[in-house]
Structure formats: C-alpha cells, structure tokens
Protein backbone atom coordinates (compact mmCIF):
# COMPACT_ATOMS: atom_id res chain seq x y z
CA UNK A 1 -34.23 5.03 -128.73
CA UNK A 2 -34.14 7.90 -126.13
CA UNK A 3 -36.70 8.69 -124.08
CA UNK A 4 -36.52 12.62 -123.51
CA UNK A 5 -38.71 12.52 -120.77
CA UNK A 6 -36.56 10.49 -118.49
CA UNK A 7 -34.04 12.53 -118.69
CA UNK A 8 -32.20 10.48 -121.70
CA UNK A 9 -32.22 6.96 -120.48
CA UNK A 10 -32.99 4.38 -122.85
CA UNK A 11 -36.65 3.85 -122.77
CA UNK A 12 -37.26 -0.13 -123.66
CA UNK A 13 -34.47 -0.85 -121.07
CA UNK A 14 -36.45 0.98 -118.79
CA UNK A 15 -39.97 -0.56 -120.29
CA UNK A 16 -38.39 -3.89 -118.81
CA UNK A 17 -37.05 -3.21 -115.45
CA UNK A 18 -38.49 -2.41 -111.92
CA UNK A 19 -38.66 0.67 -110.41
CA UNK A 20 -34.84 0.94 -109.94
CA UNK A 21 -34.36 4.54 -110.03
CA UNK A 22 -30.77 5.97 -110.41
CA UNK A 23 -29.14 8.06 -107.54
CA UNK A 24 -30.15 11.26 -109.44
CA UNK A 25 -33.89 9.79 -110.28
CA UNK A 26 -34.24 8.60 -106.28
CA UNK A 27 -33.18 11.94 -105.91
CA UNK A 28 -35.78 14.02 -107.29
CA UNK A 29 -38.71 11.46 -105.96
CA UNK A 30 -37.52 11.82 -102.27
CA UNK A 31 -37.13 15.86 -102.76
CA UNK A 32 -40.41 16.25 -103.98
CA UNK A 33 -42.12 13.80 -101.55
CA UNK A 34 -40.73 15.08 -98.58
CA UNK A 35 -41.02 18.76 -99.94
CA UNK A 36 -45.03 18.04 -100.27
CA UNK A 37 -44.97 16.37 -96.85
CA UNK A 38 -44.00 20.14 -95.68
CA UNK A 39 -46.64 21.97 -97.48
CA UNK A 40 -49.53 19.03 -95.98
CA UNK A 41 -48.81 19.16 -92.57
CA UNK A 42 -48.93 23.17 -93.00
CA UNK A 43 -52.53 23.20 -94.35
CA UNK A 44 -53.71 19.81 -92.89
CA UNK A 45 -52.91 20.80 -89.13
CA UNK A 46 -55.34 23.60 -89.19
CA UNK A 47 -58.43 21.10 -90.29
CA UNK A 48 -57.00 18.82 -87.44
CA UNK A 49 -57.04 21.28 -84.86
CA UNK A 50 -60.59 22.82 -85.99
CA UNK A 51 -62.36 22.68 -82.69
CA UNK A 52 -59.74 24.11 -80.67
CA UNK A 53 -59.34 27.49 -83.36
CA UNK A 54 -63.06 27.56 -83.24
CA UNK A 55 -63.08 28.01 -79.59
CA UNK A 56 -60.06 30.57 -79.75
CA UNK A 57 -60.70 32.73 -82.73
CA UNK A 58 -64.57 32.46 -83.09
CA UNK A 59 -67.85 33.56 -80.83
CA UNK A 60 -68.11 30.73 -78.76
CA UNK A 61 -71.34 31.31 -76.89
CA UNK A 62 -72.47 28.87 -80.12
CA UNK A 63 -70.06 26.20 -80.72
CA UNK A 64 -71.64 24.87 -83.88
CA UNK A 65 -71.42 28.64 -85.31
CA UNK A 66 -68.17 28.77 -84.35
CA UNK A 67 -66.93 25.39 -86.00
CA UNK A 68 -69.20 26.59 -89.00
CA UNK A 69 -67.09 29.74 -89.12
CA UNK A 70 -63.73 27.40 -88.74
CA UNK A 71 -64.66 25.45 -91.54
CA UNK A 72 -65.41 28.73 -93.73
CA UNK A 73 -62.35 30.24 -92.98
CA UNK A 74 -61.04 26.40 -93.99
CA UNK A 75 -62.82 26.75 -97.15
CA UNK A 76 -61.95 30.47 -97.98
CA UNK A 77 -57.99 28.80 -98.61
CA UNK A 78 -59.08 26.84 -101.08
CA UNK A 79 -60.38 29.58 -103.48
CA UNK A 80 -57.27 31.15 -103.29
CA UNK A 81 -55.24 27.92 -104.35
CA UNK A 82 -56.79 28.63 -107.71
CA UNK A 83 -54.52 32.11 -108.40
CA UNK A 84 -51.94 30.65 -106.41
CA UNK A 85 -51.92 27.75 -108.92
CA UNK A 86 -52.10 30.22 -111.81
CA UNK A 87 -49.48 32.05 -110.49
CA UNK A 88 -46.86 29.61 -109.20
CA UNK A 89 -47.76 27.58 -112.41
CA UNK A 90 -46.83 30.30 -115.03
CA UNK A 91 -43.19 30.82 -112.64
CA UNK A 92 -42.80 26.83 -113.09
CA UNK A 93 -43.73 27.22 -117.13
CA UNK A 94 -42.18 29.99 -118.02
CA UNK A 95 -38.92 30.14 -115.57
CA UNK A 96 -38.68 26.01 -113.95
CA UNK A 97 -40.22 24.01 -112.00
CA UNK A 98 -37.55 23.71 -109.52
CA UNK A 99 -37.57 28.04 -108.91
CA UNK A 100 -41.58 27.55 -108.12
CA UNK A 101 -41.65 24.96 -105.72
CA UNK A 102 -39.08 26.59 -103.59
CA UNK A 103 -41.35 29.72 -103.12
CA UNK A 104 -43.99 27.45 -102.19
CA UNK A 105 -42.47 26.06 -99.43
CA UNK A 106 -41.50 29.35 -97.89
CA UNK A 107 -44.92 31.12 -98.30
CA UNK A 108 -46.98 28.16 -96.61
CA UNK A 109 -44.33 27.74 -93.88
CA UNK A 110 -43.86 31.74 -92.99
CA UNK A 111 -47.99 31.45 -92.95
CA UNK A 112 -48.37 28.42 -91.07
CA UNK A 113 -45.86 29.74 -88.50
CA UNK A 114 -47.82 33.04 -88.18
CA UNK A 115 -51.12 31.06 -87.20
CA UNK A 116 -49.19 30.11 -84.60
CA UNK A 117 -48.27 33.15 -82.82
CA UNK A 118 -51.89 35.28 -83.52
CA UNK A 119 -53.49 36.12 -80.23
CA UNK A 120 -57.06 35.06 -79.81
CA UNK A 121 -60.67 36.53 -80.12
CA UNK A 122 -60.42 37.19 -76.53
CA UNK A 123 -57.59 39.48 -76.53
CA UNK A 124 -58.29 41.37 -80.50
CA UNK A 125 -61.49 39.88 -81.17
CA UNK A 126 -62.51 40.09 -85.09
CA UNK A 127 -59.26 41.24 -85.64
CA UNK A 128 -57.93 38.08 -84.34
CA UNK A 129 -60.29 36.18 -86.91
CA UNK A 130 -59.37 38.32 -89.73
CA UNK A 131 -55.76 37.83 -89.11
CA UNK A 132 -56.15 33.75 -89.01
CA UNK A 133 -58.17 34.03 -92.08
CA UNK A 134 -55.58 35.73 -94.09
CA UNK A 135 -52.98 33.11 -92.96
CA UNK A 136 -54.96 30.53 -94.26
CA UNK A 137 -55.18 32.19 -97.22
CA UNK A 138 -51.74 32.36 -97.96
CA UNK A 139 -51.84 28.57 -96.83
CA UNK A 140 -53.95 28.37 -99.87
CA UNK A 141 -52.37 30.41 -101.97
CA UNK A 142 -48.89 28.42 -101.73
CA UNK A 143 -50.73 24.87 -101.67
CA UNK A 144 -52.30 26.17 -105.12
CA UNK A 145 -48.57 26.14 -106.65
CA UNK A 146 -47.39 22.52 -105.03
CA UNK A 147 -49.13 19.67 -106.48
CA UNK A 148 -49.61 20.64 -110.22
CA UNK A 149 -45.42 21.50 -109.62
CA UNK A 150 -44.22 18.60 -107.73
CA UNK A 151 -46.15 16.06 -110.47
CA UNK A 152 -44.72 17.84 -113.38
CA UNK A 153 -41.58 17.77 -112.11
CA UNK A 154 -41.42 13.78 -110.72
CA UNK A 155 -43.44 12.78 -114.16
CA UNK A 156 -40.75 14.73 -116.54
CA UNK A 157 -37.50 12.99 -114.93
CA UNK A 158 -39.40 9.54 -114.32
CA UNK A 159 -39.41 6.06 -116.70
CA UNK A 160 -42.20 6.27 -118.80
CA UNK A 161 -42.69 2.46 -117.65
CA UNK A 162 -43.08 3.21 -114.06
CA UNK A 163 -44.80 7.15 -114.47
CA UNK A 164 -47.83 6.27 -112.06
CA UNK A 165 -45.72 4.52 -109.65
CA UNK A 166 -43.36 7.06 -109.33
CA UNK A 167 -46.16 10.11 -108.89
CA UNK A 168 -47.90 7.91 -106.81
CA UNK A 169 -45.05 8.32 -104.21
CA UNK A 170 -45.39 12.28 -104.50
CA UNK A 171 -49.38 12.24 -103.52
CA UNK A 172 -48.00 9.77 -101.04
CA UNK A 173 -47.00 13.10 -99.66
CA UNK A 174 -49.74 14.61 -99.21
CA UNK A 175 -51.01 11.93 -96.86
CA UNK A 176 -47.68 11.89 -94.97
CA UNK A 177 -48.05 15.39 -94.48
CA UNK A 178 -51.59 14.94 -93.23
CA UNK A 179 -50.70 12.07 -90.97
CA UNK A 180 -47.87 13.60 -89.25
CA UNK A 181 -50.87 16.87 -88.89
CA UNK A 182 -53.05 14.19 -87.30
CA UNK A 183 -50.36 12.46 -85.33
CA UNK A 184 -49.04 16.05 -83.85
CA UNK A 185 -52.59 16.92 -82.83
CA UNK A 186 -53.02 13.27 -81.00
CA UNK A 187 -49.67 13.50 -79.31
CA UNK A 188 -50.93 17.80 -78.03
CA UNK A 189 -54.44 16.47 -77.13
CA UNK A 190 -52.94 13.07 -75.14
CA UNK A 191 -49.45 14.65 -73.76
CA UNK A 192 -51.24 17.89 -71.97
CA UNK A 193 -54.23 18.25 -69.90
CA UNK A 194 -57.11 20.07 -71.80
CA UNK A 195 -56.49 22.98 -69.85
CA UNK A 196 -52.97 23.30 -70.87
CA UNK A 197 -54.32 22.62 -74.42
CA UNK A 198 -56.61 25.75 -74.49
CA UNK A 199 -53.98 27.65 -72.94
CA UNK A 200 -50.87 27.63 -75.18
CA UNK A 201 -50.79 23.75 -76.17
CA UNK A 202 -52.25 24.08 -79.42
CA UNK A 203 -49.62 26.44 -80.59
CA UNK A 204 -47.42 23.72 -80.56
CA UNK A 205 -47.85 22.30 -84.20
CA UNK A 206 -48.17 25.37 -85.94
CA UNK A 207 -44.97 26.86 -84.47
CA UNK A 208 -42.92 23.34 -85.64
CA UNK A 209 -43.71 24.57 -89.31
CA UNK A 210 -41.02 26.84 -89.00
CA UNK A 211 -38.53 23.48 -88.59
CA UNK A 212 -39.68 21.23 -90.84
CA UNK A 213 -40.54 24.57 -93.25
CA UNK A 214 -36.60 24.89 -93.50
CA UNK A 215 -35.65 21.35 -93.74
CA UNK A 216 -38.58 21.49 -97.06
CA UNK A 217 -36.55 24.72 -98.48
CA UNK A 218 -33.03 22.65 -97.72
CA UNK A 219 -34.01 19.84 -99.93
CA UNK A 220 -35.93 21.41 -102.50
CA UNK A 221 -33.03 24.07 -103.65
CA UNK A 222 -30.78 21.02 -103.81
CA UNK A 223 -32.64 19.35 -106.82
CA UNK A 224 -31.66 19.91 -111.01
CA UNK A 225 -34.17 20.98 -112.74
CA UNK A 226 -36.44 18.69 -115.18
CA UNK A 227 -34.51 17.78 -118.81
CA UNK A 228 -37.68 18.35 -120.52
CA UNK A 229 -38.24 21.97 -119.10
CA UNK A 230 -34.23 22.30 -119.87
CA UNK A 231 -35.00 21.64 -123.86
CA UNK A 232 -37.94 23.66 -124.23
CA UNK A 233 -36.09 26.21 -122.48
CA UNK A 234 -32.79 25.74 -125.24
CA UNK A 235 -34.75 25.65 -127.80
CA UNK A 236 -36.78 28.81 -126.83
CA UNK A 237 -40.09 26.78 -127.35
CA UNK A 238 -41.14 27.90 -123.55
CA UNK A 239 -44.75 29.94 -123.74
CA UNK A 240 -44.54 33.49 -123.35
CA UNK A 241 -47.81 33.18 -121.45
CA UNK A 242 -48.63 29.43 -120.38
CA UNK A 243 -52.23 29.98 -118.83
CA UNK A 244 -53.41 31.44 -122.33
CA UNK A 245 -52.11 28.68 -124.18
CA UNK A 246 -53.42 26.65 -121.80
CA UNK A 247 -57.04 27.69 -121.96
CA UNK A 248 -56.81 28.25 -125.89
CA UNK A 249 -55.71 24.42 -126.73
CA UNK A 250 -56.34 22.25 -123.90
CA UNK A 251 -59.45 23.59 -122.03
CA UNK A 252 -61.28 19.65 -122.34
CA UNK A 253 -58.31 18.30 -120.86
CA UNK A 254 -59.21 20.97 -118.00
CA UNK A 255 -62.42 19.78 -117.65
CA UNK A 256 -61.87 16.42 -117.50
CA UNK A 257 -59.11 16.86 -114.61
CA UNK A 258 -61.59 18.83 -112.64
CA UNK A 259 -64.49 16.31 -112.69
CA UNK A 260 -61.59 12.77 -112.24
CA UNK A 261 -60.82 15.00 -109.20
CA UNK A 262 -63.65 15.12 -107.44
CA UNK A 263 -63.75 12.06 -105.08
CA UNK A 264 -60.14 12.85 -104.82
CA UNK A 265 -60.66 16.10 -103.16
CA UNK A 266 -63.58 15.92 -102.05
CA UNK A 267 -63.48 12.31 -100.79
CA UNK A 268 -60.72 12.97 -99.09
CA UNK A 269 -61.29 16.01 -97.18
CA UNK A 270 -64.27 14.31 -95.99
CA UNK A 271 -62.51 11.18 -95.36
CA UNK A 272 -59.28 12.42 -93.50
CA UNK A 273 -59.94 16.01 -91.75
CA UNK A 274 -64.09 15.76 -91.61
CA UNK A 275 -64.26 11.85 -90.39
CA UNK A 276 -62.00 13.32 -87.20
CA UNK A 277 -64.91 15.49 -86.40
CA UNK A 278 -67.52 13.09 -87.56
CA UNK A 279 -66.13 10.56 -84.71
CA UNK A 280 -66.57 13.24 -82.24
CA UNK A 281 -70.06 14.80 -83.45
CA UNK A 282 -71.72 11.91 -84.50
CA UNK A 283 -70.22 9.38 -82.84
CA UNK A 284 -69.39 10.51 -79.27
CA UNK A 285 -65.61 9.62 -79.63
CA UNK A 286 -62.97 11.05 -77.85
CA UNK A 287 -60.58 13.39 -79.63
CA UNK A 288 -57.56 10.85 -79.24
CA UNK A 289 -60.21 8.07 -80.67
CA UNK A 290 -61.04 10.44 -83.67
CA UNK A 291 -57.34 11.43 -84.24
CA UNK A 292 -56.39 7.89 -83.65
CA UNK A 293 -58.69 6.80 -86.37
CA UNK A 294 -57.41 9.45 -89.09
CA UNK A 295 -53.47 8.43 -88.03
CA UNK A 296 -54.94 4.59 -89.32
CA UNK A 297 -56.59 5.70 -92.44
CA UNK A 298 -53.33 7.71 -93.38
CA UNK A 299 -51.48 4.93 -92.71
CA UNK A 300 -53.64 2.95 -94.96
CA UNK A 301 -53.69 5.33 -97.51
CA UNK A 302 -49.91 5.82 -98.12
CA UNK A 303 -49.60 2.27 -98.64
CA UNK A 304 -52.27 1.91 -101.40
CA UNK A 305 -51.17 5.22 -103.66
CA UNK A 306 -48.08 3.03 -104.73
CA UNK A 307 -49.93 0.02 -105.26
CA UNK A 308 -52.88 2.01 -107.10
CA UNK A 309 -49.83 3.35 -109.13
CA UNK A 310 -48.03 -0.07 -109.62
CA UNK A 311 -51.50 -1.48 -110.95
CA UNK A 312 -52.00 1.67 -113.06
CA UNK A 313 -48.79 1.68 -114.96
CA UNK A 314 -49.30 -3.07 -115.49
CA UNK A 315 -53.05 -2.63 -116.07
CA UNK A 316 -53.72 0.82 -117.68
CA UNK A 317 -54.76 4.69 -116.35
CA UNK A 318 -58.63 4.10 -116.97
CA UNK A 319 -59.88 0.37 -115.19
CA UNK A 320 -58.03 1.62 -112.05
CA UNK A 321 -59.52 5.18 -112.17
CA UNK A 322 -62.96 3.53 -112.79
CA UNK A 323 -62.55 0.99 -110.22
CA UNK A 324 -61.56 3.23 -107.33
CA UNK A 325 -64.33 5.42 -108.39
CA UNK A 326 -67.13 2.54 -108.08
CA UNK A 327 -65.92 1.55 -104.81
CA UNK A 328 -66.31 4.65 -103.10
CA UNK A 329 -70.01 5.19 -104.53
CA UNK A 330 -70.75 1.75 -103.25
CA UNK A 331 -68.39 1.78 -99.80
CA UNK A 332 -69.38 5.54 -98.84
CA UNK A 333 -72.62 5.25 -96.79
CA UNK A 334 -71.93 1.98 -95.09
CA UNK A 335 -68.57 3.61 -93.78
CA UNK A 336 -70.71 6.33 -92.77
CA UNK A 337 -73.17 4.25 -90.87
CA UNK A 338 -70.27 2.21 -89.41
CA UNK A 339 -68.64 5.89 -87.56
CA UNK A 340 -72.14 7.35 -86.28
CA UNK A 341 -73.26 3.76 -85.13
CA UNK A 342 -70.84 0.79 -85.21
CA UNK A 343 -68.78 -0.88 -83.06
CA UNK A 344 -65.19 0.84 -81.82
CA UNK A 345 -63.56 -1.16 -83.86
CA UNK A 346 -65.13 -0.82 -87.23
CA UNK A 347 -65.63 2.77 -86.45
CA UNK A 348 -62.13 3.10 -86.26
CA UNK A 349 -61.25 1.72 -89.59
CA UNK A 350 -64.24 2.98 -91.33
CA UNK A 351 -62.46 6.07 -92.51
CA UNK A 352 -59.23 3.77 -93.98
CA UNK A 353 -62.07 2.13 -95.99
CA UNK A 354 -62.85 5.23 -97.63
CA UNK A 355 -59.15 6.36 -98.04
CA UNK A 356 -58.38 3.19 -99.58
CA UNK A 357 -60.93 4.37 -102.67
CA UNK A 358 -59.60 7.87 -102.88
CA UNK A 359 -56.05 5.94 -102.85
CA UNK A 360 -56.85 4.06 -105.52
CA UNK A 361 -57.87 6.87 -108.00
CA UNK A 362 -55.02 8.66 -106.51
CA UNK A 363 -52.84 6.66 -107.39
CA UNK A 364 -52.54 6.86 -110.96
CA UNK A 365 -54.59 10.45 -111.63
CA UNK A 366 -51.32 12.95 -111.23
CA UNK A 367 -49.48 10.70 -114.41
CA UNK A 368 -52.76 10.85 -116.69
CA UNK A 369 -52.91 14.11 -115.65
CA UNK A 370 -49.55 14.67 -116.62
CA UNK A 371 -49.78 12.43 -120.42
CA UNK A 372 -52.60 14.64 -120.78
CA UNK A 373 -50.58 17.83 -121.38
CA UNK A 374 -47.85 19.55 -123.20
CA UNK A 375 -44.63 20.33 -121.23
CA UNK A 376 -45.25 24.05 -122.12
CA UNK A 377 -48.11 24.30 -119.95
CA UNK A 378 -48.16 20.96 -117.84
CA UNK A 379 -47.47 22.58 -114.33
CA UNK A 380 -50.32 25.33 -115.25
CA UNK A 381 -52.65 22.52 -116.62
CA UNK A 382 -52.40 20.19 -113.43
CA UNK A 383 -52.43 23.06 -111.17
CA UNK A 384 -55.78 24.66 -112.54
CA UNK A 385 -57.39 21.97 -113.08
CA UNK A 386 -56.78 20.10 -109.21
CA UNK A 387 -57.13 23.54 -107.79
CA UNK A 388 -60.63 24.44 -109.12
CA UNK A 389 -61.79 21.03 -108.01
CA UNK A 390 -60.17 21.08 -104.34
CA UNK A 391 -61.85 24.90 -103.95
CA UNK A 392 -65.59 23.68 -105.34
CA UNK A 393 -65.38 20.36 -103.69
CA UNK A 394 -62.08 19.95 -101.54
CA UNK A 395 -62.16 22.83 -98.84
CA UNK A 396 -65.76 23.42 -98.92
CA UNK A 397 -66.35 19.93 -97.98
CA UNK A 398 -66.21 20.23 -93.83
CA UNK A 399 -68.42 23.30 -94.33
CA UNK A 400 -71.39 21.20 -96.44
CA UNK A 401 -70.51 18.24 -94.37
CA UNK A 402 -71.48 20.23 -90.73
CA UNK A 403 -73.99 22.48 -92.87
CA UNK A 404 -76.05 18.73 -94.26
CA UNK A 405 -76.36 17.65 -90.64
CA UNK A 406 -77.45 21.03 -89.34
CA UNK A 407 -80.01 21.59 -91.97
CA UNK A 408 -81.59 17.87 -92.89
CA UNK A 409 -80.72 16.40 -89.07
CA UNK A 410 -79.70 13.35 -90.44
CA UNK A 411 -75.89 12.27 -89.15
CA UNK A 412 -75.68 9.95 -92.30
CA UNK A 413 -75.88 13.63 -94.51
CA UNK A 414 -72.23 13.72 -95.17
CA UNK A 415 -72.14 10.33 -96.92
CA UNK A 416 -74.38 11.88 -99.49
CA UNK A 417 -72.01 14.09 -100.36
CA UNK A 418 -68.82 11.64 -100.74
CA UNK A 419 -71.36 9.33 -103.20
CA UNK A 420 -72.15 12.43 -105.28
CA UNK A 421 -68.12 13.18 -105.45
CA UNK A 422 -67.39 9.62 -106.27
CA UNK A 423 -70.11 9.66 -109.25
CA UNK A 424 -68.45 12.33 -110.58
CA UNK A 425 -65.45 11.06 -110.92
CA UNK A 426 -66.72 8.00 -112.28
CA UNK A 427 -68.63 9.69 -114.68
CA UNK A 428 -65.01 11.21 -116.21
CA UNK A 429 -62.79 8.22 -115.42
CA UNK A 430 -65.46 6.16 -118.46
CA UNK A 431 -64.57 9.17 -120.82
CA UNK A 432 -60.76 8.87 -120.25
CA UNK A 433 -58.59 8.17 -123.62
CA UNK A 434 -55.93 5.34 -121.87
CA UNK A 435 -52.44 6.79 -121.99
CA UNK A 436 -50.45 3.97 -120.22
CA UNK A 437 -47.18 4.10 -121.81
CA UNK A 438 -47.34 7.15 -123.85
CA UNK A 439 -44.45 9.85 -124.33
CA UNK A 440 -44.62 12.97 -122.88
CA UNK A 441 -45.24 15.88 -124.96
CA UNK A 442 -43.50 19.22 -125.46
C-alpha cells in the first residue's frame, strides 16, 4: 500500500520503524526547522529587548507608559499575522508551499534588519515610533505565513507513523529561534557596559538578521516541493480560492484550532518573552538573571516538543493535548509565586516549568492540526486558525500581563491570565476526534 502523503513510501514499513528519515525526508525537516529558527529570532528579539526600545522609541519621562506602549506596538504585529496568514496561505495553496515560505523569510528579515538601523525618539520623535511600529508589522505580517506553511509542508512529506514527531521538530523552531533572541540579548546586556548598550549596543541583534536572514533564504529555495501539493496540482484539483473553501467546509475545524491554541500562544508569550520582564518587575532580577532564566526554559522546551510528539504519535493526539493542558492550569500560579517571591534558584526554573506544559501541547497540536484538514486548504487552515489565536491571546499577552499588575496591584495578576489560556485549551483538547494514524486528505 502507498502512502501518498509520505511522498510514496510504503506506509506499514514505515508504521514499524523509528524515525529513520531518508536523506530527502531529513532534508525537508532540517530546512524547515532552521528556516523557522530565522523567522523566531526576527520577531522574538524585539520582545527580548523590550525595555531598551521602550527607552529609545517611547516618552520616557514614564517608564511603565513607555513599556506599555512597547508591548502595544508588540501586540499591533500580531493582528497583522492574521492577513499575512491569509495571504501567504492562499500563495502556499494555490501556487506551493515551498514559493511561500521563501517570501516569508525575506519580508521578516528585510523588516527585522530595518528596526535595526531606525534612529530614536530623540532624534525624529513620533516619527521614530511610527517607523518601528510598521517594522513590526511587517514582522507580523511574514510570521502570519510561516507556521501554518512550514507544518503543512513537514506533515505532507513525513511517515504517517511518526507525523507528531516529525512537526514537533519544526515548533522546535520556534523556540530555537527564541532562545538564540534571548541568548543574543544576554550576551549585548553582559559583553557591554549599559552605557554602551543604550548607545548603539542594542542594534546589535537586529542588524545580525540580515546574516542569518540569508542563510534562512539559502536553505529554504533548496527544498522540493511537497508530493501531495504536486498531485493536487497534476490533477488540477488545487482551489481556485483556498480561504473560501476554507471557511465554507471546515470553519469547526477553525474553531477548534483557535481555542487548542490558546495556552500555546498565550502560555507561551507569557512564559518565554513576559517571564524575562516578570523577573525584573516583580522580582528585582537582574537583566542577565531574567535572560538567563528564559535561555533555561528554551532549553527545556526544545527538548520536550519531540518527546510531547514521540508520546503523541505511541499514545494518541487527544490524552497528550489534555494532559499538557491540565498541567499548566494546575502549575501556572505556583510558577508565578515562585518568580515574584522564591528562592534564585526556583525562580530561575520557574518559567521552564511552564514551558514544559506549553511543550507538551505543542508537541503534537501542528499534526492534528494538520489530519484535521484537506491538502487544498491545509496551509490556509493552520495559518488562520494559529494566527487568530496568537493576535487575541499571543501578542496581546505582555500588554494584559503589565496592564493586570498596573490596574489590580497584585504581581501574581499575570498567572491569572496563563490559567484562563490553559482552560481554554483544555476545554477543546476534551472535544478533539483522535486522529493518530490517519491519512492525510486531499
């Protein structure tokens, strides 16, 4: 029997084996991990370096208005990774996935690059502000395309056996990308004094965009594109208009990735870029402490999305979603506590604890996502669907986070938020229909 999806290799061969991936399979998973890495250290390293832009490109006679308004502009990207979603995701339905996720690379490095080089309130004033705010939106705009593309794409070539290991590796990219974010803003805040920081210093990991930016493009445009997309394409079943299709026939599906997404965006926004600035606020940490502590729970994380997606494809999509879900209801204010309050130590690892939950639901999320959908709209689906959850609960989370403790006074505010996130996600994860093992559809 042939297994279409894995680009014609006999599937109960495959059913059997470990993740042994031929050349051209290994391939396509390293492409599309380190291609993601790119595209989350472009749009991580701006969260990381918050306090600094707020002091640069904000009013900062009132530093808590100015990290409010860094955290806005933070937020303002994610609303436009919904159009950039629909828009890179009809390109990757209609014309490949490989032709989409090449564009995306280029649009968040150029922007990422331009952040970079803007000059400062000082010197334009609210023209310097509007400026960084319409490079973050064009951050947002490209991350909108990457995800829902770089799933489709690993989940069409890989062994239906081994689906949520395999995407598991390309969200592992998205904490790579955020660690090496977190580990450039250590190595700027410990290698130069914090004058030298204000100065020019924090330039520094914006401007390497443009290196790694190019090494993304390199190994993207090297890649084949999917065999699934190929026969659709052959066979002149591709949709003339994917979104529409989309909507029309699969708009539960939709739902149900927004809500299973929620501690995953949210969570983690509030677990990896917030928790840095929790250390500090709430805490009284040092910068290299709080940036220390995020390298750790990256770390942590990367190593539990396989395992979350090795225990997904032997156990099954929906105990795993359900049990990452009910650990990060129950885990979330302790962890909090433990970073306002707690001991160095435990205050350091506090925010791998709650990256270890996200991780889990992670871990095998992207290949439900992906047995959820038809091939004809799959990179539009996934894309939608994460996008509107990472712009109502992903980039708005700093803002509510800073906003809970400035309006209630309580330091444990933000917790509230990750429980309410994880809830949600639990609620869907119960409703899931288990789809370990099944074939993808055209």
């Amino acid at each position: 029997m042939v297994n279409s999806t894995s680009g014609g290799v006999s599937a109960p061969a495959e059913d059997q084996a470990g993740p042994r991936p031929d050349k051209a399979n290994a391939k396509v998973i390293r492409g599309a991990i380190l291609g993601t890495v790119v595209e989350y250290y472009d749009f991580g390293i701006y969260g990381y370096m918050a306090t600094l832009i707020s002091t640069h490109f904000f009013v900062a006679e009132d530093p808590t208005a100015a990290l409010l308004g860094t955290f806005a502009a933070f937020a303002v990207a994610f609303f436009l990774r919904v159009p950039g979603g629909i828009f890179f995701g009809h390109i990757g339905d209609k014309y490949g996935r490989k032709k989409a996720l090449t564009w995306t690379i280029l649009l968040m490095a150029a922007a990422t690059a331009l952040m970079g080089l803007l000059p400062t309130y000082a010197t334009l004033g609210v023209w310097a502000t509007a400026l960084l705010t319409l490079a973050r939106c064009l951050q947002g705009f490209a991350a909108g395309g990457e995800l829902g593309g770089a799933n489709s794409f690993v989940s069409e070539h890989a062994p239906r056996r081994w689906r949520a290991f395999q995407t598991s590796m390309v969200n592992s990219g998205t904490y790579l990308g955020s660690l090496f974010a977190s580990l450039m803003a250590l190595g700027v805040t410990s290698l130069f004094t914090a004058e030298q920081v204000t100065a020019w210093a924090w330039r520094l990991p914006f401007l390497l965009s443009v290196v790694i930016g190019l090494i993304g493009l390199w190994i993207r445009s090297s890649l084949s594109e999917t065999e699934q997309f190929e026969e659709l394409k052959d066979d002149d079943e591709v949709a003339e208009v994917p979104l529409f299709e989309l909507v029309r026939t699969a708009w539960q599906q939709i739902v149900r990735i927004v809500l299973l997404g929620a501690v995953i965006t949210g969570g983690y926004y509030i677990a990896s870029v917030y928790s840095a600035t929790y250390l500090q606020t709430a805490g009284g940490r040092s910068p290299q402490f709080a940036f220390t502590a995020t390298c750790v729970a990256m770390v942590v994380g990367v190593i539990t999305l396989p395992v979350a997606g090795y225990l997904g494809d032997r156990f099954g999509r929906r105990p795993v979603l359900i049990g990452g879900s009910v650990a990060a209801a129950v885990l979330g204010v302790p962890m909090f506590m433990l970073m306002a309050d707690g001991p160095a130590a435990l205050a350091l690892f506090a925010p791998a604890v709650l990256l270890i939950c996200i991780s889990v639901v992670n871990g095998v999320s992207f290949a439900a996502y992906a047995e959820m959908l038809r091939a004809r709209f799959r990179y539009s689906g996934i894309a939608l669907g994460n996008n509107i959850t990472n712009m109502l609960l992903g980039g708005t989370a700093p803002f509510i986070a800073t906003l809970l403790v400035s309006t209630s006074g309580n330091h444990l505010a933000p917790s509230w938020f990750f429980v309410a996130c994880a809830l949600i996600s639990l609620g869907a994860a119960i409703t899931v229909t288990e789809t370990k093992g099944k074939e993808l559809a055209r």
